[in-house]
Protein backbone atom coordinates (compact mmCIF):
# COMPACT_ATOMS: atom_id res chain seq x y z
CA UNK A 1 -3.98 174.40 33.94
CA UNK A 2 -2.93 177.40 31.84
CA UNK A 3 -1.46 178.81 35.24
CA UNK A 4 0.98 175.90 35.78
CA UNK A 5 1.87 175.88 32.13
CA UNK A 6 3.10 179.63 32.59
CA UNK A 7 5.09 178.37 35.73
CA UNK A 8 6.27 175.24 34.21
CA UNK A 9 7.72 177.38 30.92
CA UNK A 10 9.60 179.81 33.62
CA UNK A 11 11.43 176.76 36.11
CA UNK A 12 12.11 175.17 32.45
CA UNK A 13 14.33 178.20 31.15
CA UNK A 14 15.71 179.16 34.96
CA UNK A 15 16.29 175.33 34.91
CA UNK A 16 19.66 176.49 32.40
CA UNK A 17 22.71 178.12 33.68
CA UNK A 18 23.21 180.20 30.40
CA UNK A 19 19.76 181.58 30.70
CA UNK A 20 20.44 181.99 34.45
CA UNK A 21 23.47 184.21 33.89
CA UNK A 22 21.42 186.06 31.43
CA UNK A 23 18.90 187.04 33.56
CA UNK A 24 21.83 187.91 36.29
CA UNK A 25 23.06 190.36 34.03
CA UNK A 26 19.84 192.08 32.52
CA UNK A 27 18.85 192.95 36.12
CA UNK A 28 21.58 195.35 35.93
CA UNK A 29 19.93 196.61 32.91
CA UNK A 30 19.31 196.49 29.45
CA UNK A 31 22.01 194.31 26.96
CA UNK A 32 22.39 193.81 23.43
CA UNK A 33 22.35 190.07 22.09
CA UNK A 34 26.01 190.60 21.30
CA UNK A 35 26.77 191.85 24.64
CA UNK A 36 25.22 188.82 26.14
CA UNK A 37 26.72 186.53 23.36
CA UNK A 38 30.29 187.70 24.45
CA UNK A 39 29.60 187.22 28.05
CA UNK A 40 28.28 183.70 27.85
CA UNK A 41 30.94 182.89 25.44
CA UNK A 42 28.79 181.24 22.91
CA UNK A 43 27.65 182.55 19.78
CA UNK A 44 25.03 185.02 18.53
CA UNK A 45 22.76 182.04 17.45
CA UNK A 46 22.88 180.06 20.31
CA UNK A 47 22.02 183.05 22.76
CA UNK A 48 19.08 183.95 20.14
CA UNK A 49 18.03 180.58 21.55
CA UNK A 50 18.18 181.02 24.80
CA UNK A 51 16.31 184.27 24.90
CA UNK A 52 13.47 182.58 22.96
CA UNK A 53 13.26 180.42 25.75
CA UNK A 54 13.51 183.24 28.08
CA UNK A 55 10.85 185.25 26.16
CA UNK A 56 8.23 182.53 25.84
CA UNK A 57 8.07 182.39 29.59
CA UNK A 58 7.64 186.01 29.65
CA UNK A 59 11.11 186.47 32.12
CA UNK A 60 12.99 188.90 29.33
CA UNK A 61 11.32 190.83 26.58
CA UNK A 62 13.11 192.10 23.30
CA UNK A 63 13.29 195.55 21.11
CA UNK A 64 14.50 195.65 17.92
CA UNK A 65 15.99 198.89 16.28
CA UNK A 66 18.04 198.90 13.01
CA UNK A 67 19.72 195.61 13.25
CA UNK A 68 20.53 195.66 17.20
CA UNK A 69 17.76 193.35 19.52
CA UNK A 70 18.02 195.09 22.92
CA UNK A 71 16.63 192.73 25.56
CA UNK A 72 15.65 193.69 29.66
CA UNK A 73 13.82 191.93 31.69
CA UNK A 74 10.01 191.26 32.15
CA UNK A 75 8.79 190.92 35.64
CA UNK A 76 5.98 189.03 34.80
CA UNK A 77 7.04 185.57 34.46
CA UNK A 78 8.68 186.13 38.25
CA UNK A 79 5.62 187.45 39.11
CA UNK A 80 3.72 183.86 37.80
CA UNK A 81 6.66 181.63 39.63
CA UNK A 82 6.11 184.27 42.82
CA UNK A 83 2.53 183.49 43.64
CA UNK A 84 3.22 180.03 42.73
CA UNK A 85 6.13 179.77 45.26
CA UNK A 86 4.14 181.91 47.73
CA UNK A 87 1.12 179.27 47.56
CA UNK A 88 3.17 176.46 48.22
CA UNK A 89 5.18 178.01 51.14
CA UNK A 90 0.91 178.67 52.64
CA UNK A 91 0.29 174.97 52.26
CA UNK A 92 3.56 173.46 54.19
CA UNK A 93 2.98 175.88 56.33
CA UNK A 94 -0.10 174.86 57.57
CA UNK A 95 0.88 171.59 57.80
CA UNK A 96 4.00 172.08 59.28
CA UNK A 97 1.65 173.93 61.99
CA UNK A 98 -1.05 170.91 62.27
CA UNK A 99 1.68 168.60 62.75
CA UNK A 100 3.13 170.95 65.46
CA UNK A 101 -0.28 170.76 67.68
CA UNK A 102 -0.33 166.76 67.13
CA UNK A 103 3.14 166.50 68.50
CA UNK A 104 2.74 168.72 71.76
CA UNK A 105 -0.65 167.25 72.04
CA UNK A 106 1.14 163.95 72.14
CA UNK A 107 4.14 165.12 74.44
CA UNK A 108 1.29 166.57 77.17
CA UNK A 109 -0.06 163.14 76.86
């Protein structure tokens, strides 16, 4: 269960345009909180709140030196929604194969 929770908390903050166009722009590299503030157009506060978001589900991690938070991203909560993605794709696969041998079985018939 502690699995899903981990991939629930990272399709929760992706789930947010904001935090969406925050990640966008820290895979060009690091940003300051201000420097994402500006580009979201929304104050300091509410993109401390979105990054919160963003760090609980382990997609953007946070350094603070002097008064400036430098954030970048942190592959690991992809990496959780990844093999969660990549498990589901397997399954419908397979199906999507069974039901392919029914249906030429049925149209040899």
């Amino acid at each position: 269960m502690l699995k899903h929770q981990a991939v629930d908390r990272v399709f929760h903050a992706l789930g947010d345009t904001n935090r969406r166009v925050v990640i966008e722009r820290l895979t060009r590299g690091p940003a300051t909180v201000s420097e994402l503030a500006a580009q979201l157009g929304v104050t300091v506060a509410a993109t401390v709140q979105h990054l919160r978001v963003l760090q609980d589900s382990e997609l953007v991690r946070s350094e603070k030196v002097g008064r400036v938070r430098t954030c970048q991203i942190d592959p690991a909560g992809l990496r959780n929604a990844e093999a969660w993605l990549q498990r589901q794709r397997t399954a419908w696969e397979h199906r999507l194969d069974r039901l392919g041998a029914v249906l030429d079985d049925q149209t040899k018939e």
